[in-house]
Protein backbone atom coordinates (compact mmCIF):
# COMPACT_ATOMS: atom_id res chain seq x y z
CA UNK A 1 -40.18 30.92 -35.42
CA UNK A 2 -43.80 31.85 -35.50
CA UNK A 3 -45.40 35.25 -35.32
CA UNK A 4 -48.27 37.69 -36.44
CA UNK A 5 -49.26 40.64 -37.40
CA UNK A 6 -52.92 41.99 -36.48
CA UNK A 7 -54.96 43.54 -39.10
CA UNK A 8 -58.26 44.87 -37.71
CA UNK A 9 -61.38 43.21 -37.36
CA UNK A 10 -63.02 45.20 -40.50
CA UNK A 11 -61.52 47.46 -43.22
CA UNK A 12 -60.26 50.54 -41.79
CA UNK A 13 -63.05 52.96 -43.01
CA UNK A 14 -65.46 50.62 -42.19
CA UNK A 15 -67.79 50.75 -38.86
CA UNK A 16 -67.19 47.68 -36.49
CA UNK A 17 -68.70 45.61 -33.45
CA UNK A 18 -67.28 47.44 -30.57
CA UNK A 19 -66.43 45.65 -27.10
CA UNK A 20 -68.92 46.15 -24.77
CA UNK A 21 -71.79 46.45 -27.31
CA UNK A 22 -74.85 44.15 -27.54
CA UNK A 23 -74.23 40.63 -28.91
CA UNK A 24 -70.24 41.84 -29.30
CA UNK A 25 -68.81 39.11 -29.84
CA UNK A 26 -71.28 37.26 -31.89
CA UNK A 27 -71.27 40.42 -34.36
CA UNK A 28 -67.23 40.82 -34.09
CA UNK A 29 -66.78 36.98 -35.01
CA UNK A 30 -69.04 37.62 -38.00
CA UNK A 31 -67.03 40.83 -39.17
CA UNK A 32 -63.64 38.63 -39.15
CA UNK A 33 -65.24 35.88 -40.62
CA UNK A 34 -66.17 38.54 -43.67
CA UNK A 35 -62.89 40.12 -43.53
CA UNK A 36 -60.58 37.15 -43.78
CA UNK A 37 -62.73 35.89 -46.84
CA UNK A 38 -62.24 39.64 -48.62
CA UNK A 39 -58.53 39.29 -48.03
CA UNK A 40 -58.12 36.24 -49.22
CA UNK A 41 -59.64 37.34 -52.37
CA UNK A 42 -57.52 40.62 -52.58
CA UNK A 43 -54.50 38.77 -51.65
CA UNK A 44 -54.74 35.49 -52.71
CA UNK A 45 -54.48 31.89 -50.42
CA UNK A 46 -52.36 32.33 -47.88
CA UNK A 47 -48.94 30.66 -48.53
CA UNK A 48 -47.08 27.82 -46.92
CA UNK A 49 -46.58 28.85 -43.21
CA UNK A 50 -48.98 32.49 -43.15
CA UNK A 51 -52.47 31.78 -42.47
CA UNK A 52 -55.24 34.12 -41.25
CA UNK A 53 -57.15 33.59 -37.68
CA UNK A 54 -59.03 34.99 -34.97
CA UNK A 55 -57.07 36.23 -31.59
CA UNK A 56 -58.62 37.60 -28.72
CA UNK A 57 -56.72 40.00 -26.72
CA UNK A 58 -57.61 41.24 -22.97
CA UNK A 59 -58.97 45.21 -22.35
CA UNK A 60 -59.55 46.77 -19.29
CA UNK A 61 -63.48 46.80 -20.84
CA UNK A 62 -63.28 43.08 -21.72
CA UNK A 63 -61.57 40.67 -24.24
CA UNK A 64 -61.70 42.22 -27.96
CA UNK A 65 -60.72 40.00 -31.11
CA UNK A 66 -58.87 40.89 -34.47
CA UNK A 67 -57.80 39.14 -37.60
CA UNK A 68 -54.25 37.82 -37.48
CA UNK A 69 -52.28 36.76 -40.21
CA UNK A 70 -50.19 34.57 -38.91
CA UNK A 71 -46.50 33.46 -40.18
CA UNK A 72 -43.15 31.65 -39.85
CA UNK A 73 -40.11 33.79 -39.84
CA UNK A 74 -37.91 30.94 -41.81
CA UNK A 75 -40.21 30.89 -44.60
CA UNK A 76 -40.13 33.90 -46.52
CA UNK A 77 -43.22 33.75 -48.96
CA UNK A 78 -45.35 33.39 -45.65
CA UNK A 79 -43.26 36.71 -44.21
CA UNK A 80 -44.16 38.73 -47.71
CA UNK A 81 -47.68 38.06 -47.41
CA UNK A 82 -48.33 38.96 -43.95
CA UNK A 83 -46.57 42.36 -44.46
CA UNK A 84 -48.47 42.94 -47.63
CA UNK A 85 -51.31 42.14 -45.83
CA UNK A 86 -50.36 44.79 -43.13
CA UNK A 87 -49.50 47.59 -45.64
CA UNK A 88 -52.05 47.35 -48.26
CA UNK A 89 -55.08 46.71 -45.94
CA UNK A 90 -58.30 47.58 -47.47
CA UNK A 91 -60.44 50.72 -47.07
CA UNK A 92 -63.58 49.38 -47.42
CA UNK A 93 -65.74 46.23 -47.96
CA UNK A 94 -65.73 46.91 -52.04
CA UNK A 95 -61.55 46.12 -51.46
C-alpha cells in the first residue's frame, strides 16, 4: 500500500511563501523545489518505493502545497526513510 507523510514546504525555522501572497505559488514551488534537493542531501536518495513530491491540498483561503515523501508500506527501507525524514526535519537551510 502507498502512503505519505508531509514535511513542510521549507525548514521549520525558516520563513515561507504563504497562500494568498503575491506570485504564491510560483515562490512556494520554488521553496519545495530547494527543500527536496537539501533533503536529499541530508538524507540521502530516496530508496526503492519512498520518493519526495509536491501535493497540493485545498484551504478555505485557496490550495497550499507541501513536500511529501512518499512510500510503500510493504517495503520497509522506503517506510524508515520517510519517518526519518519526518522526525529529523531540518531547522534551517544550512541543514
Amino acid at each position: 500500500m502507498h502512503d505519505f507523510i508531509t514535511l513542510g514546504t521549507t525548514p521549520y525555522d525558516e520563513p515561507c511563501a504563504c497562500v494568498g501572497e503575491e506570485n504564491y505559488h510560483e515562490r512556494a514551488l520554488q521553496e519545495c523545489n530547494r527543500y527536496m534537493k537539501l533533503l536529499r542531501t541530508l538524507f540521502g536518495t530516496e530508496p526503492l518505493g519512498a520518493r519526495f513530491g509536491v501535493k497540493w491540498f485545498d484551504h478555505d483561503f485557496g490550495a497550499y502545497v507541501e513536500v511529501v515523501c512518499y512510500y510503500n508500506t510493504e517495503l520497509p527501507a522506503s517506510m524508515d526513510y520517510a519517518f526519518r525524514c519526518e522526525n529529523e526535519l531540518p531547522a534551517t537551510w544550512e541543514g
